[in-house]
N, C-alpha and C. Protein backbone atom coordinates (compact mmCIF):
# COMPACT_ATOMS: atom_id res chain seq x y z
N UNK A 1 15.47 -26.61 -17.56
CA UNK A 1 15.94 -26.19 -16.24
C UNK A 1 15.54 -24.73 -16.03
N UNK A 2 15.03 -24.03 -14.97
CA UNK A 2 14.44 -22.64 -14.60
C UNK A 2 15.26 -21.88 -13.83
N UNK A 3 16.70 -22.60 -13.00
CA UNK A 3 17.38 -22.00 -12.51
C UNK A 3 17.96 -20.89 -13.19
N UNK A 4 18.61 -20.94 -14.47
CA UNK A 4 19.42 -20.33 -15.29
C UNK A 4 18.11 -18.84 -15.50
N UNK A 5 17.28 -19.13 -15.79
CA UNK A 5 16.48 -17.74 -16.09
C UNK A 5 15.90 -16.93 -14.56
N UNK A 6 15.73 -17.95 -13.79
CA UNK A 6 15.67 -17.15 -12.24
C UNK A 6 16.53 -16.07 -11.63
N UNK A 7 17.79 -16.99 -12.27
CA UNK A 7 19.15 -16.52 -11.96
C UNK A 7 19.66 -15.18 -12.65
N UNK A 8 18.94 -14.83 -14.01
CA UNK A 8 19.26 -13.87 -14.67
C UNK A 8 18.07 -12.89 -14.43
N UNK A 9 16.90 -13.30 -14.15
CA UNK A 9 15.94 -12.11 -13.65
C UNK A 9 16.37 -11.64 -12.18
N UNK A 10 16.71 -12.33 -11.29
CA UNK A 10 17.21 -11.84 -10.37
C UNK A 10 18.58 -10.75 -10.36
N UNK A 11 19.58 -11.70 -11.29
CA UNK A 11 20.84 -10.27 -11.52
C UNK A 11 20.09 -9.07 -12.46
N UNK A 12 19.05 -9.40 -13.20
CA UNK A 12 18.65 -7.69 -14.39
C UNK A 12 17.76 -7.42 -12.53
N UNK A 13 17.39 -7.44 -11.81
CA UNK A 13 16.92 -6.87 -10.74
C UNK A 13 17.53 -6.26 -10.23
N UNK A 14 18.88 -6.85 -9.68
CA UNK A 14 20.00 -6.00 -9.11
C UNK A 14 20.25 -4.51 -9.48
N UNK A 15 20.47 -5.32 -11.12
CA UNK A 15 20.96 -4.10 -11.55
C UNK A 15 20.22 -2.93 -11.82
N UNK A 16 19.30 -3.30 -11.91
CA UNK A 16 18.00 -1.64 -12.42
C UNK A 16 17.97 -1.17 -10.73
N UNK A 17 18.24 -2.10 -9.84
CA UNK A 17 18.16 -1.14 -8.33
C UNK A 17 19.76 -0.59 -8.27
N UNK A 18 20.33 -0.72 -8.17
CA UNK A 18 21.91 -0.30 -8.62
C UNK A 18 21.94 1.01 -9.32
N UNK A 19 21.67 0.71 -10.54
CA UNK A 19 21.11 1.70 -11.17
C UNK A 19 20.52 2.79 -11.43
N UNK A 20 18.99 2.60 -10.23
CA UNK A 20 18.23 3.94 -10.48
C UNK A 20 18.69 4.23 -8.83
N UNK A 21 19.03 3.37 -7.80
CA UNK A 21 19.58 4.03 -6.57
C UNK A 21 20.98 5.17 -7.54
N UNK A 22 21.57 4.61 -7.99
CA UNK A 22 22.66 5.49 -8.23
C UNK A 22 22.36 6.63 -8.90
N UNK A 23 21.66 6.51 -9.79
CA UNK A 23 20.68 7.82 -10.68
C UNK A 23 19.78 8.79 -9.76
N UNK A 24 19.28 8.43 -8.87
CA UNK A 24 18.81 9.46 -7.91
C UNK A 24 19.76 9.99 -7.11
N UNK A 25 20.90 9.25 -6.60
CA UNK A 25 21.52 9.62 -5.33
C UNK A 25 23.01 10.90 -6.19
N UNK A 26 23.00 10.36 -7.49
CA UNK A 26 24.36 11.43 -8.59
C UNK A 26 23.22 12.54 -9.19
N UNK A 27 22.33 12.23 -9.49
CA UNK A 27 21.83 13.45 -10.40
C UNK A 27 20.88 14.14 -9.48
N UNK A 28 20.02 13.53 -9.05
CA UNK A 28 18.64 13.92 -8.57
C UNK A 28 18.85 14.65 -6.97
N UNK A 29 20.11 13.61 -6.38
CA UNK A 29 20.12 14.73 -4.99
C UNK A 29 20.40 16.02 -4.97
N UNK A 30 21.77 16.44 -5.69
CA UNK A 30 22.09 17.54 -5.84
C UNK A 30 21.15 18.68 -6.33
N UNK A 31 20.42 18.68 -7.38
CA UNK A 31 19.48 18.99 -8.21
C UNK A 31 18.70 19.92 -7.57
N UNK A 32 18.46 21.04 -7.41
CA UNK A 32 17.95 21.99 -6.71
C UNK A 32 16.38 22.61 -7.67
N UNK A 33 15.10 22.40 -7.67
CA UNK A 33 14.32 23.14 -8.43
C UNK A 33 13.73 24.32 -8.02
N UNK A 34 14.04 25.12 -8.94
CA UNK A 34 13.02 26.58 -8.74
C UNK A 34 14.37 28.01 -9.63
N UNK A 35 15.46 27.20 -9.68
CA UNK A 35 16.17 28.20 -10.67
C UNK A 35 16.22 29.77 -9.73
N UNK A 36 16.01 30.69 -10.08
CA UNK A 36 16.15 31.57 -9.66
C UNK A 36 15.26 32.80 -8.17
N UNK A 37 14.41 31.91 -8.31
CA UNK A 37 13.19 31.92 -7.60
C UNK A 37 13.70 30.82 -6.11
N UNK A 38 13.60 31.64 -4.81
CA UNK A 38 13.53 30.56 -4.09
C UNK A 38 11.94 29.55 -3.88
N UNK A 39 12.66 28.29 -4.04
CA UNK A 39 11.66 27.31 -3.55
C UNK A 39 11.72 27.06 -2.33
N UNK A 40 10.59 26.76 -1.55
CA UNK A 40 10.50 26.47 -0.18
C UNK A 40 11.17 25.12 -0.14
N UNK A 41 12.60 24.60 0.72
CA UNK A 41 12.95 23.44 0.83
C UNK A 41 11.53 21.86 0.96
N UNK A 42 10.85 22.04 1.37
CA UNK A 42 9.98 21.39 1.83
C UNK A 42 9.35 20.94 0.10
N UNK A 43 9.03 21.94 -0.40
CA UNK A 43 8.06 21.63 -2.13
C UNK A 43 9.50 21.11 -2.83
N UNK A 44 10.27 21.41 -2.72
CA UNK A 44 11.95 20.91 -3.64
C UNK A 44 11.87 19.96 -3.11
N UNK A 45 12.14 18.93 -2.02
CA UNK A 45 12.18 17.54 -1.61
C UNK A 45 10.76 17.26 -2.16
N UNK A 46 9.51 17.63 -1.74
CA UNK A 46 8.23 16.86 -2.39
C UNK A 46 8.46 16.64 -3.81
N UNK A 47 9.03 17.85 -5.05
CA UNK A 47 9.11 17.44 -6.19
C UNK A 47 10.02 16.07 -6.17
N UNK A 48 11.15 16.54 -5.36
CA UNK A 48 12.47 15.04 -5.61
C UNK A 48 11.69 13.63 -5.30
N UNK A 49 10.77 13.63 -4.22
CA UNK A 49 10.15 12.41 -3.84
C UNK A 49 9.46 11.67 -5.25
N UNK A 50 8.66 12.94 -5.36
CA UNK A 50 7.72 12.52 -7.04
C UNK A 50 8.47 12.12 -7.86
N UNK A 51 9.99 12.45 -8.41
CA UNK A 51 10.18 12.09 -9.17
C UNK A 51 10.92 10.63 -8.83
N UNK A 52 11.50 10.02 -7.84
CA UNK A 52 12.24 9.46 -7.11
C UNK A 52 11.06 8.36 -7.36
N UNK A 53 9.84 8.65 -6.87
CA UNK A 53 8.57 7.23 -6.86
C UNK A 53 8.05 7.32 -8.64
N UNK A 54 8.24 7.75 -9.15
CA UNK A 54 8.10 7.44 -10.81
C UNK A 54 9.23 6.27 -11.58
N UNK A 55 10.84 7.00 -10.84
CA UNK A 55 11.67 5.87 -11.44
C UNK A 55 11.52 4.48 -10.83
N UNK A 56 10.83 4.58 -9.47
CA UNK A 56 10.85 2.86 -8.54
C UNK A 56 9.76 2.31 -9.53
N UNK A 57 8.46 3.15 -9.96
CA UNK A 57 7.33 2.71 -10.62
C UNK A 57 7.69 1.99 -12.26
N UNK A 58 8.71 2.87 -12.59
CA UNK A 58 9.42 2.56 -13.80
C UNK A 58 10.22 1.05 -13.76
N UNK A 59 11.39 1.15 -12.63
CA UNK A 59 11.67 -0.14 -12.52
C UNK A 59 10.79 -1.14 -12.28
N UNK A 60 10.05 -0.99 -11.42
CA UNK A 60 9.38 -2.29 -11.39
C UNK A 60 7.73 -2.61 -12.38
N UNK A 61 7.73 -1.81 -13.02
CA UNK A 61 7.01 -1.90 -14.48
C UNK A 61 8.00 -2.81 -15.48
N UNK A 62 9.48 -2.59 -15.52
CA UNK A 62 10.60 -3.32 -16.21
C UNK A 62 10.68 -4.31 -15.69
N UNK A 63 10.78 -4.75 -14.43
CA UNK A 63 11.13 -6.24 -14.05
C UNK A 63 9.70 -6.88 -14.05
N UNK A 64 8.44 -6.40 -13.83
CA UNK A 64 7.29 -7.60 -14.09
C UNK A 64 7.42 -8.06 -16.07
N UNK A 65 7.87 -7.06 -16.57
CA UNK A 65 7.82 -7.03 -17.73
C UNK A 65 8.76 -8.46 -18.34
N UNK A 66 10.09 -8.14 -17.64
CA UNK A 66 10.79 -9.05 -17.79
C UNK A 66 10.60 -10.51 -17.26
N UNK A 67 10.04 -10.50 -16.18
CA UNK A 67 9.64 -12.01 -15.42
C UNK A 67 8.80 -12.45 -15.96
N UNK A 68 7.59 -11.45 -16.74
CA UNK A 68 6.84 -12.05 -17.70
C UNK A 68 7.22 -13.14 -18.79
N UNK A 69 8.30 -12.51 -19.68
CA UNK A 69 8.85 -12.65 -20.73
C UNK A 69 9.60 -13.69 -20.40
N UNK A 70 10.40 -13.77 -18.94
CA UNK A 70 11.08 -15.09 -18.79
C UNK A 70 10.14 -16.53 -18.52
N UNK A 71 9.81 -16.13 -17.57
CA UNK A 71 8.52 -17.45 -17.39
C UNK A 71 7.63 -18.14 -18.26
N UNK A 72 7.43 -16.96 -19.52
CA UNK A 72 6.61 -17.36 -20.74
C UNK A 72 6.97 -18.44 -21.45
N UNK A 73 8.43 -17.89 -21.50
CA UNK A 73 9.15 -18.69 -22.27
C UNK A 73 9.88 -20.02 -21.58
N UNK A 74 9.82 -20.07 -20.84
CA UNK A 74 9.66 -20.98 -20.06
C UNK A 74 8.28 -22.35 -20.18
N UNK A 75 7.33 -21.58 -19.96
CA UNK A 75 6.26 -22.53 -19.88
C UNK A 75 6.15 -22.89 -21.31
N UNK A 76 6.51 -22.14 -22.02
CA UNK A 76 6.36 -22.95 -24.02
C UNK A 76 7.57 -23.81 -24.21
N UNK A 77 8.67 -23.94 -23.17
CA UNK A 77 9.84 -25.08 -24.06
C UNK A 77 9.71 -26.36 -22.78
């Protein structure tokens, strides 16, 4: 049956968006770069963006990874 592993790649999906939404929006908004030095608001949001599109790149590097691994195993039983 394929439901049961659909069903669990879909909830580990949830949760890594859950997850890294909540990890950007607690750590990363607040987060001011340039320390003592003013940064131009404009280059401080461009850094936040960059780092913001690395963790989406990250998650969804993890979930092909995982749908891999589920389906595989799938097609061998």
């Amino acid at each position: 049956m394929i439901a049961g592993p659909v069903y669990a790649f879909v909830f580990v999906m949830w949760l890594l968006i859950l997850a890294g939404g909540g990890l950007i929006v607690i750590i990363l908004g607040p987060f001011s770069f340039g320390g003592s030095v003013d940064l131009d608001p404009i280059l401080n949001s461009g850094i936040k963006v960059a780092i913001a599109l690395l963790l989406v790149t990250a998650w969804i590097f993890t979930l092909s990874v995982i749908k891999n691994w589920t389906f595989q195993k799938q097609l061998k039983s």
